[in-house]
N, C-alpha and C. Protein backbone atom coordinates (compact mmCIF):
# COMPACT_ATOMS: atom_id res chain seq x y z
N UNK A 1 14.57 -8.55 -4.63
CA UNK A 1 15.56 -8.99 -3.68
C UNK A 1 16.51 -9.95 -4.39
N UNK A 2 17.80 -9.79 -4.42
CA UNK A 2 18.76 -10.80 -4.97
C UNK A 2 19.67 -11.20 -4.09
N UNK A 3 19.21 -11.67 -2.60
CA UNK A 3 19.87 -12.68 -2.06
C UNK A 3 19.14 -14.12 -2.15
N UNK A 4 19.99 -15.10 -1.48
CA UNK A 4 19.59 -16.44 -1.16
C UNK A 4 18.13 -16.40 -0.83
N UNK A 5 17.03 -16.46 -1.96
CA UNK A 5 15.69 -16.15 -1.47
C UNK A 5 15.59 -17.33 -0.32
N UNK A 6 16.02 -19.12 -1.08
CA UNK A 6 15.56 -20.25 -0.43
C UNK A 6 15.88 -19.86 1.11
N UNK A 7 17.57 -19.73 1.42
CA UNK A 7 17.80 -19.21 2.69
C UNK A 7 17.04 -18.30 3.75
N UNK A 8 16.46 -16.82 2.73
CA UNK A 8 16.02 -16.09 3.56
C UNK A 8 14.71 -16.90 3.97
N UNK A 9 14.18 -17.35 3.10
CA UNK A 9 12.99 -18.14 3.17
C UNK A 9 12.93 -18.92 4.27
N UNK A 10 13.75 -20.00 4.35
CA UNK A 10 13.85 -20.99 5.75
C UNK A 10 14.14 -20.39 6.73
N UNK A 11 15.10 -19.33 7.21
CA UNK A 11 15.44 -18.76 7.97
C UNK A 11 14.33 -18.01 8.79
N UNK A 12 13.62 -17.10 8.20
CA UNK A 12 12.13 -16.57 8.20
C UNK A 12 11.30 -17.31 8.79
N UNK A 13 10.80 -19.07 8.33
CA UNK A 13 10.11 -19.85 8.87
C UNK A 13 10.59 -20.09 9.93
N UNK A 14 11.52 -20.62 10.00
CA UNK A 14 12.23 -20.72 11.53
C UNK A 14 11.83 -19.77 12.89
N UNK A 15 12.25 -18.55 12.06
CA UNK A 15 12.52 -17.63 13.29
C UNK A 15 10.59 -17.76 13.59
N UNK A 16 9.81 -17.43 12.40
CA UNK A 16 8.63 -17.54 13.01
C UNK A 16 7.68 -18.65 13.80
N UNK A 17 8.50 -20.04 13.64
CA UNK A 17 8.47 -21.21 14.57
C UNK A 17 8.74 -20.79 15.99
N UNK A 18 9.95 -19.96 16.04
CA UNK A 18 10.61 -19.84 17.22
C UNK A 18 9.23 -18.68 18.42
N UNK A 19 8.79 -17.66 17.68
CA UNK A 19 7.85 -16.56 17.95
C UNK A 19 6.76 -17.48 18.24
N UNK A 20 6.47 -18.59 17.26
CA UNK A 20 4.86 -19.43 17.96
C UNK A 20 5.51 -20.15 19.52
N UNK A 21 6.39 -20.62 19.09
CA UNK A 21 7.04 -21.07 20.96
C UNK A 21 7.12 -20.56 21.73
N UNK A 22 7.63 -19.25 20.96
CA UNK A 22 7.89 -17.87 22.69
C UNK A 22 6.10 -17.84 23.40
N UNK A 23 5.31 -17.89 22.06
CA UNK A 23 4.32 -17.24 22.60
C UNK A 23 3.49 -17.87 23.37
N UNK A 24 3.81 -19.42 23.12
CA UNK A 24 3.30 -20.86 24.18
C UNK A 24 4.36 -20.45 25.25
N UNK A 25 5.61 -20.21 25.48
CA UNK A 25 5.90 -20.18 26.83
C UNK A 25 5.13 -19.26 27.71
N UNK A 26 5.07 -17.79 27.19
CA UNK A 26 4.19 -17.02 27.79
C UNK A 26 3.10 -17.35 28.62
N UNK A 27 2.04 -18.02 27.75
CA UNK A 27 0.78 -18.38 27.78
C UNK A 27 1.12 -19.37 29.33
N UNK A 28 1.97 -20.55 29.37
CA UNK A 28 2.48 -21.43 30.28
C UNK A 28 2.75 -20.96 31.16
N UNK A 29 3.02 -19.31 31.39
CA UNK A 29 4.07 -18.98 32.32
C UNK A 29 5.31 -19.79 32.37
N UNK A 30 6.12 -19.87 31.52
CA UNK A 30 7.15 -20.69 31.80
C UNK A 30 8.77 -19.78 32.61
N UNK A 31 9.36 -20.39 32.48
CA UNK A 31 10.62 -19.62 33.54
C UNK A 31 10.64 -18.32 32.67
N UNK A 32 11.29 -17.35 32.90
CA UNK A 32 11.92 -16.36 32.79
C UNK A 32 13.10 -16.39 31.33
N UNK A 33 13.96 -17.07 31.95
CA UNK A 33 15.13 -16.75 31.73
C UNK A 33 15.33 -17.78 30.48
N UNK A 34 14.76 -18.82 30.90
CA UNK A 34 14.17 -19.42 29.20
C UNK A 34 13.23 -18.75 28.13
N UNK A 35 12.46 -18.15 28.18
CA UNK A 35 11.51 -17.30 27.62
C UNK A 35 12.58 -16.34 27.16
N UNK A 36 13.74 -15.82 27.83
CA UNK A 36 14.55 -14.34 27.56
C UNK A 36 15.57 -15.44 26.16
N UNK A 37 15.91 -16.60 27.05
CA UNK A 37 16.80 -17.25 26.02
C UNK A 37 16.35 -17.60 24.48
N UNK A 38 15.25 -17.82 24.07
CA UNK A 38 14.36 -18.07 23.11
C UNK A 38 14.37 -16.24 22.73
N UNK A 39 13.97 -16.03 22.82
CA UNK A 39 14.27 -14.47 22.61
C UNK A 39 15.44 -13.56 21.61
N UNK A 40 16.10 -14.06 22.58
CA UNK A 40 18.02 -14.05 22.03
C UNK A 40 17.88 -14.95 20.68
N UNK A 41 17.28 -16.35 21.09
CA UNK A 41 17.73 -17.03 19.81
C UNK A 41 17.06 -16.56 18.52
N UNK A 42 15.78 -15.67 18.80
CA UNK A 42 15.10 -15.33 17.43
C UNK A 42 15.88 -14.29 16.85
N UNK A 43 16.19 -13.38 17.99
CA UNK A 43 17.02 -12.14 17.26
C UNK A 43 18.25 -12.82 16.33
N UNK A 44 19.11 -13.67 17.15
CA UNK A 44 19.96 -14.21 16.05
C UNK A 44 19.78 -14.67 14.66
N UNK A 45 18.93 -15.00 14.44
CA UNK A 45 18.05 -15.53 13.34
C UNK A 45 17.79 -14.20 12.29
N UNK A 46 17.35 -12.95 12.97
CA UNK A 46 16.87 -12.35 12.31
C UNK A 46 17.80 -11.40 12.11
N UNK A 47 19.14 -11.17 12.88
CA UNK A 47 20.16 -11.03 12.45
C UNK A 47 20.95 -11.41 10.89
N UNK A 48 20.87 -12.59 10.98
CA UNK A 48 21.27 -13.14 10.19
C UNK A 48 20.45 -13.19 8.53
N UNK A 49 19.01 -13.03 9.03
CA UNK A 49 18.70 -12.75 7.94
C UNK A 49 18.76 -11.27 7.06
N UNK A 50 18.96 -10.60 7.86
CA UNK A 50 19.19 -8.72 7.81
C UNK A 50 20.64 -9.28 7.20
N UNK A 51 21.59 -9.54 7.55
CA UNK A 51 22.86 -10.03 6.96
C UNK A 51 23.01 -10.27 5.38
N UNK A 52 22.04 -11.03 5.09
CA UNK A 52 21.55 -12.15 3.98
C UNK A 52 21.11 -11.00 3.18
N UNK A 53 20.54 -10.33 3.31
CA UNK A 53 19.78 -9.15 2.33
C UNK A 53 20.44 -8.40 2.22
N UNK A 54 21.16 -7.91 3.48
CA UNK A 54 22.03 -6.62 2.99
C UNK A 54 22.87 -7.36 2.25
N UNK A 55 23.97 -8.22 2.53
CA UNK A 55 24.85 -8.54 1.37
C UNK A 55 24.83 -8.79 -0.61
N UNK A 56 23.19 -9.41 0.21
CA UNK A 56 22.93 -9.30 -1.55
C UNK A 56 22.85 -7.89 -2.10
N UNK A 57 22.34 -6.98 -0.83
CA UNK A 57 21.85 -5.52 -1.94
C UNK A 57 23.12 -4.90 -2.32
N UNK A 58 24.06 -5.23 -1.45
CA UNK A 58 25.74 -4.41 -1.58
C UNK A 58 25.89 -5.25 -3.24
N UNK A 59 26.17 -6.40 -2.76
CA UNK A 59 26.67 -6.83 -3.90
C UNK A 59 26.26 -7.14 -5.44
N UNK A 60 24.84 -6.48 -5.32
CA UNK A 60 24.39 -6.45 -6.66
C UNK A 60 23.62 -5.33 -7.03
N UNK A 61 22.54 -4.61 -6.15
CA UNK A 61 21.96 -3.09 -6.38
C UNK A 61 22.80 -1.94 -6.09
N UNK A 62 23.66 -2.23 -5.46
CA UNK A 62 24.80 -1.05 -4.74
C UNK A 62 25.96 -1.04 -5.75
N UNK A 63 26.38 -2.07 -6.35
CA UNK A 63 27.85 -2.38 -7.39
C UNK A 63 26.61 -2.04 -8.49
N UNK A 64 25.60 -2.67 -8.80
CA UNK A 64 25.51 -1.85 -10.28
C UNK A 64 24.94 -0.14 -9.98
N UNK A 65 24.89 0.01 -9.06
CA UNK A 65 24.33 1.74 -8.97
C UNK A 65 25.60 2.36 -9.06
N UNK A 66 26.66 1.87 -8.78
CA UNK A 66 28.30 2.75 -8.96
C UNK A 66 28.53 2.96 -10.45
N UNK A 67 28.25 2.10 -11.40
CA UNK A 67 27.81 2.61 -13.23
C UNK A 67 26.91 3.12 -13.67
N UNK A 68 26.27 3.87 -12.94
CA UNK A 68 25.20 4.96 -12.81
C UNK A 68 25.13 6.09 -12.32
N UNK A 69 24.32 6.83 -12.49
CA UNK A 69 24.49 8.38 -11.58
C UNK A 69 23.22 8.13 -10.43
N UNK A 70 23.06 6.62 -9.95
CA UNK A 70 22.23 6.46 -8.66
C UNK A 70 23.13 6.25 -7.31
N UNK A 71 24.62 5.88 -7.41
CA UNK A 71 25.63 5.72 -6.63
C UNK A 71 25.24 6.39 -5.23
N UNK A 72 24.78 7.42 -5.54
CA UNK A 72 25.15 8.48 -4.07
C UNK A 72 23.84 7.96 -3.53
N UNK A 73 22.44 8.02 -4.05
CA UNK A 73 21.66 7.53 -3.30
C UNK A 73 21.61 5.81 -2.86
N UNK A 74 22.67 5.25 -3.60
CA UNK A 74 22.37 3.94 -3.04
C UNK A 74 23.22 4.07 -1.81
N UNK A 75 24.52 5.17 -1.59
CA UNK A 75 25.14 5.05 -0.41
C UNK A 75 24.36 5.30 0.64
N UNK A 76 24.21 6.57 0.49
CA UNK A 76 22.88 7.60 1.33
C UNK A 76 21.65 6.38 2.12
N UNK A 77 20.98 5.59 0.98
CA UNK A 77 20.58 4.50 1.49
C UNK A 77 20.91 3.75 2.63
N UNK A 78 21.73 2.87 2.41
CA UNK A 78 22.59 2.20 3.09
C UNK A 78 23.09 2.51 4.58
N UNK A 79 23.32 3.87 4.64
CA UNK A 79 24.32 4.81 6.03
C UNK A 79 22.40 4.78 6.20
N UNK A 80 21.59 5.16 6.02
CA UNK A 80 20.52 5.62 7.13
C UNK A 80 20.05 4.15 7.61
N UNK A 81 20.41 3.36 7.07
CA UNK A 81 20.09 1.65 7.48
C UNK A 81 20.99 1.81 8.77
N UNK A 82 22.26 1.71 8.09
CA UNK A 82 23.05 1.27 9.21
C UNK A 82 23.11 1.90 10.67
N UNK A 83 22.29 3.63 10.51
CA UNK A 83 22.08 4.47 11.48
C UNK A 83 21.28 4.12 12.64
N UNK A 84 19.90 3.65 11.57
CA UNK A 84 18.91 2.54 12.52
C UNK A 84 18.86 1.90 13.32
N UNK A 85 20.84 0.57 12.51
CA UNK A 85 20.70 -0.42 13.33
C UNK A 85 21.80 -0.21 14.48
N UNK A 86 22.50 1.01 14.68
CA UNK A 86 23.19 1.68 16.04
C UNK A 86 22.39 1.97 16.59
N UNK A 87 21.29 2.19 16.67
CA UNK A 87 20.79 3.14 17.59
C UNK A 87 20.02 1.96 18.61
């Protein structure tokens, strides 16, 4: 992986801070709509870390596969990711 490991790293802890909380609200029965909001906030997180990786892979496994004859599969790659994350 050649993104911001430290980043992905903290980011990761975080979001999995956030998952031990969701899972104490549960347990609490706590409201709803707080439980949904905590929710939202992990996805953002993990958004962002999906962000963090893909950019590194564009910008360093994807640019050196274009001086290679791996180009097409690093595109090919990439489009079935992005297919995933439409759906």
């Amino acid at each position: 992986m050649r993104s911001d490991r430290e980043n992905v790293v903290r980011m990761l802890k975080t979001a999995r801070g956030q998952i031990d909380g969701l899972l104490k609200m549960v347990e609490e029965d706590r409201y709803c709509i707080d439980i949904s909001n905590q929710i939202l906030a992990v996805q953002a997180i993990l958004r962002a870390v999906n962000k963090e990786i893909l950019h590194g892979h564009l910008s360093h496994c994807v640019k050196e596969a274009f001086s290679t004859q791996a180009a097409q599969d690093k595109i090919d790659e990439v489009m079935a990711l992005i297919d995933k994350m439409l759906k």
